[in-house]
N, C-alpha and C. Protein backbone atom coordinates (compact mmCIF):
# COMPACT_ATOMS: atom_id res chain seq x y z
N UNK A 1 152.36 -84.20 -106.97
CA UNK A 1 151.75 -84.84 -108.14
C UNK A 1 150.23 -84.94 -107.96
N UNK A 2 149.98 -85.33 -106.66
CA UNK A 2 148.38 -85.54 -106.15
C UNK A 2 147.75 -84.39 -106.68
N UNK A 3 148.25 -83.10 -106.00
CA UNK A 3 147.68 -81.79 -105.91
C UNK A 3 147.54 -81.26 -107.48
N UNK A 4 148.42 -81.63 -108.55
CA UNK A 4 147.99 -81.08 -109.51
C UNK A 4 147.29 -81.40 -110.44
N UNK A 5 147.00 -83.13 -110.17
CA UNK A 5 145.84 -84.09 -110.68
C UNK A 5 144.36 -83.45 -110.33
N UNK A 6 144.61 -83.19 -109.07
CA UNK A 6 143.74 -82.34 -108.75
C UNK A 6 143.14 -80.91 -108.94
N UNK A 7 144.02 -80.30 -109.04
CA UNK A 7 143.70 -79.36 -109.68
C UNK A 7 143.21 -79.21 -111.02
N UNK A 8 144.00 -80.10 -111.80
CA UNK A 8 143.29 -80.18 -113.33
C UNK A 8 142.08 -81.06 -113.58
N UNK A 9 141.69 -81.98 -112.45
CA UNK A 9 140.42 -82.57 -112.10
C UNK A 9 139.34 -81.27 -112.03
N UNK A 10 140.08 -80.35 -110.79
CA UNK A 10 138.61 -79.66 -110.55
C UNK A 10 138.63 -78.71 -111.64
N UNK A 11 139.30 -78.32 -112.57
CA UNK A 11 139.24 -77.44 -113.95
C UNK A 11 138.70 -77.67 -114.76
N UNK A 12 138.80 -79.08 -114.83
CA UNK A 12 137.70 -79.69 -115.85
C UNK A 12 136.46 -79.75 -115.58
N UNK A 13 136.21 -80.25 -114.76
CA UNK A 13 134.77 -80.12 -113.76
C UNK A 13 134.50 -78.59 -113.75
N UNK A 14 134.96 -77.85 -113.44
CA UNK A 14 134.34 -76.75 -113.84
C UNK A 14 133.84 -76.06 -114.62
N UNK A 15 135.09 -76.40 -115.62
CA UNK A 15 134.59 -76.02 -117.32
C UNK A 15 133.23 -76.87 -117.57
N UNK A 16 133.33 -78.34 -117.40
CA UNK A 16 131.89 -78.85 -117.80
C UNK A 16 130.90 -78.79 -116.95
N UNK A 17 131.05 -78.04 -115.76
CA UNK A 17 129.98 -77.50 -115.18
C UNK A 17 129.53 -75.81 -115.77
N UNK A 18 130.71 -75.14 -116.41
CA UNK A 18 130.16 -74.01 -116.64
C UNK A 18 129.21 -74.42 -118.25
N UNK A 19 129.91 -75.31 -119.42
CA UNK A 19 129.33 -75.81 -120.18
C UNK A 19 127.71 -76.19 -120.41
N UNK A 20 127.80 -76.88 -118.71
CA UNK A 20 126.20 -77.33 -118.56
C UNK A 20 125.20 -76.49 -118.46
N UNK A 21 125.82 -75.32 -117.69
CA UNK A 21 125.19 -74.72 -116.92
C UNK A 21 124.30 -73.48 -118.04
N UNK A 22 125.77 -73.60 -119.33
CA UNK A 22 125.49 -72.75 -120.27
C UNK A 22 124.23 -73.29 -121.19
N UNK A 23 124.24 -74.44 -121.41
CA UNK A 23 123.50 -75.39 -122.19
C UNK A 23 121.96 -74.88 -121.75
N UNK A 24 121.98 -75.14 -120.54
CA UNK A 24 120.48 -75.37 -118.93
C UNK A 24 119.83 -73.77 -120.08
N UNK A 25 120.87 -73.01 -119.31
CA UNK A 25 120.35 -71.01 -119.82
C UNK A 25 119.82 -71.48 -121.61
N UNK A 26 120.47 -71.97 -122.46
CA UNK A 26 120.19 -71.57 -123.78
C UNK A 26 119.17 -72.39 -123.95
N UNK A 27 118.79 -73.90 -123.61
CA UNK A 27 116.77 -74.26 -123.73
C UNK A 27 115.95 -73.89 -123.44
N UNK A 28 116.44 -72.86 -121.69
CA UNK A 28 115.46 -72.07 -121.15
C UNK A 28 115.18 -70.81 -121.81
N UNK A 29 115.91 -70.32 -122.69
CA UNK A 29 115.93 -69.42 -123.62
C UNK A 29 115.30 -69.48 -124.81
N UNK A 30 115.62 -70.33 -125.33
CA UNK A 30 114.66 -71.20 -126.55
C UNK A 30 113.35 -71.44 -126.43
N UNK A 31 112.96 -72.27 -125.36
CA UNK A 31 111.66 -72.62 -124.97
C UNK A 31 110.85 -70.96 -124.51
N UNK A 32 111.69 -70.51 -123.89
CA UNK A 32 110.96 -69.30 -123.69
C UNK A 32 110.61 -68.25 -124.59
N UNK A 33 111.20 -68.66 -125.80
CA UNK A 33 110.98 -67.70 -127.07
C UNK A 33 109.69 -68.35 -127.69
N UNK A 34 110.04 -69.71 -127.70
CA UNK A 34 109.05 -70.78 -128.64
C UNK A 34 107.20 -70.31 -127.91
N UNK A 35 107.91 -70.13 -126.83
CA UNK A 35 106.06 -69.88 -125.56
C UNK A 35 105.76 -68.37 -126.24
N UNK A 36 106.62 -67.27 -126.30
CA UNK A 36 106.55 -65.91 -126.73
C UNK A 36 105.94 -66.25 -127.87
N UNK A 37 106.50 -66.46 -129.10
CA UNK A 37 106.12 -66.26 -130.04
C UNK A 37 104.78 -67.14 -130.22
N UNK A 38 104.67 -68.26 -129.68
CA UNK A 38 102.99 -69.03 -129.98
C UNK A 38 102.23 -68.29 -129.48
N UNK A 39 101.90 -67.87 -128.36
CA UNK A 39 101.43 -67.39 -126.93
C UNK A 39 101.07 -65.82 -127.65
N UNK A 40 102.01 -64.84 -127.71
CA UNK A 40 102.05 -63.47 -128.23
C UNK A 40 102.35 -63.48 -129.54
N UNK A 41 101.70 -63.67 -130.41
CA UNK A 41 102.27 -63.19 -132.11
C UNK A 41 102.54 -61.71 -132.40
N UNK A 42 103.67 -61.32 -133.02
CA UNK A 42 103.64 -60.26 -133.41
C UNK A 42 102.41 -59.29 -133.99
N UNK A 43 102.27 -58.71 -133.91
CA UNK A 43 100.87 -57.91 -134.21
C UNK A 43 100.99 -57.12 -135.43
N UNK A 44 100.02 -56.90 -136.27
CA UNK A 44 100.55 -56.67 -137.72
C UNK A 44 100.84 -55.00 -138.09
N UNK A 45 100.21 -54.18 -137.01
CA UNK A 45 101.37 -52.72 -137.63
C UNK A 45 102.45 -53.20 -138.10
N UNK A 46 103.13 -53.71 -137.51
CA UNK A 46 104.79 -53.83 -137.97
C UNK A 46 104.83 -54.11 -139.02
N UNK A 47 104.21 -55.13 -139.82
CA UNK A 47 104.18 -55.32 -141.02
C UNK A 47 103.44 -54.14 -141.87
N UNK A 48 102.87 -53.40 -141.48
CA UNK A 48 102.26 -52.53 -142.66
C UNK A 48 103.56 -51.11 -142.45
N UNK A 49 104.13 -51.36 -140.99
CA UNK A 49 105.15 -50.25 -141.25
C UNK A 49 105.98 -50.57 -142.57
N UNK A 50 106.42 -51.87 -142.22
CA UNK A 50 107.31 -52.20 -143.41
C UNK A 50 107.21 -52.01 -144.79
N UNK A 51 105.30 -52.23 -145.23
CA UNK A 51 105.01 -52.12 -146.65
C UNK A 51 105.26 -50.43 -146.80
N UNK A 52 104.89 -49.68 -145.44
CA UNK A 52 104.62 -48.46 -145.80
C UNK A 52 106.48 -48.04 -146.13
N UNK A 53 107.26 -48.06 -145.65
CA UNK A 53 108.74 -48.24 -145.57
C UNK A 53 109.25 -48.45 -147.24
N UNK A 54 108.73 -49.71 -147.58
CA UNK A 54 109.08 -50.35 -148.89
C UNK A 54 108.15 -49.37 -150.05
N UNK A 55 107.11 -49.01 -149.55
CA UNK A 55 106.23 -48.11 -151.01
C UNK A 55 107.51 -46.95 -150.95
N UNK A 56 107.73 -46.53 -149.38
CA UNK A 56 108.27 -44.89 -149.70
C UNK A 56 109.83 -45.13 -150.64
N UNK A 57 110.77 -46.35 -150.42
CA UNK A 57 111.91 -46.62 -150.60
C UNK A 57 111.67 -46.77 -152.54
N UNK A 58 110.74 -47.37 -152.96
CA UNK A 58 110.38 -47.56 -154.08
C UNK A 58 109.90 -46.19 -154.94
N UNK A 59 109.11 -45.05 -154.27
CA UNK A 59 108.99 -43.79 -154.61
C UNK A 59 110.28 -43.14 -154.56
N UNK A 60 111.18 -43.52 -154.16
CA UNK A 60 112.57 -42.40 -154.00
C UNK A 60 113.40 -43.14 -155.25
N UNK A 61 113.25 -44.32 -155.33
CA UNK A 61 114.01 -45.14 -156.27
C UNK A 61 113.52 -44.43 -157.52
N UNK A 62 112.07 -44.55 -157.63
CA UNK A 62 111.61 -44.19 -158.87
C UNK A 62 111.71 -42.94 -159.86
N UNK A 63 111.78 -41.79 -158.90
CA UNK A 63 112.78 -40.53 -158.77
C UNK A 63 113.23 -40.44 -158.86
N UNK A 64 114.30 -41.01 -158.49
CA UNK A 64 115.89 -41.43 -159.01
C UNK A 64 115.83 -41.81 -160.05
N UNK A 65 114.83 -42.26 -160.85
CA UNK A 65 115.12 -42.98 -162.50
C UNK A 65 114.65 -41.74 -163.02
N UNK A 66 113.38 -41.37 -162.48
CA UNK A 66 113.63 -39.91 -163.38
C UNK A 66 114.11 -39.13 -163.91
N UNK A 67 114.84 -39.02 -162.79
CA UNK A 67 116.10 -37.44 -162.84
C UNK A 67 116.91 -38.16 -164.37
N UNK A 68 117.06 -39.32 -163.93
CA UNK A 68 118.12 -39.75 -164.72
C UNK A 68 117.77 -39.77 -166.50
């Protein structure tokens, strides 16, 4: 009876040690994004890829109304 109190003692404890442990990783994860992104801002090519992306998607669309 001892031994299996025990056992489901240390199962639990484990689980809420793996729980914690999971918790610890995902603020250090968070915080480390929050430092990235203040720290390093994305840099704005990316955004003009995108406009350039959205003009070409809008020229093919518009073509498409043509034909039609």
């Amino acid at each position: 009876m001892a031994l299996t109190v025990l056992r489901f003692v240390l199962y639990i404890s484990r689980g809420a040690l793996f729980g914690l442990v999971c918790q610890v990783l995902w603020c250090i994860l968070l915080i480390l994004r929050f430092v990235v992104r203040h720290y390093y801002p994305i840099p704005p090519p990316k955004i003009e890829r995108w406009n350039d992306f959205s003009i070409e998607f809008s020229h093919l669309s518009s073509v498409g109304t043509c034909r039609g």
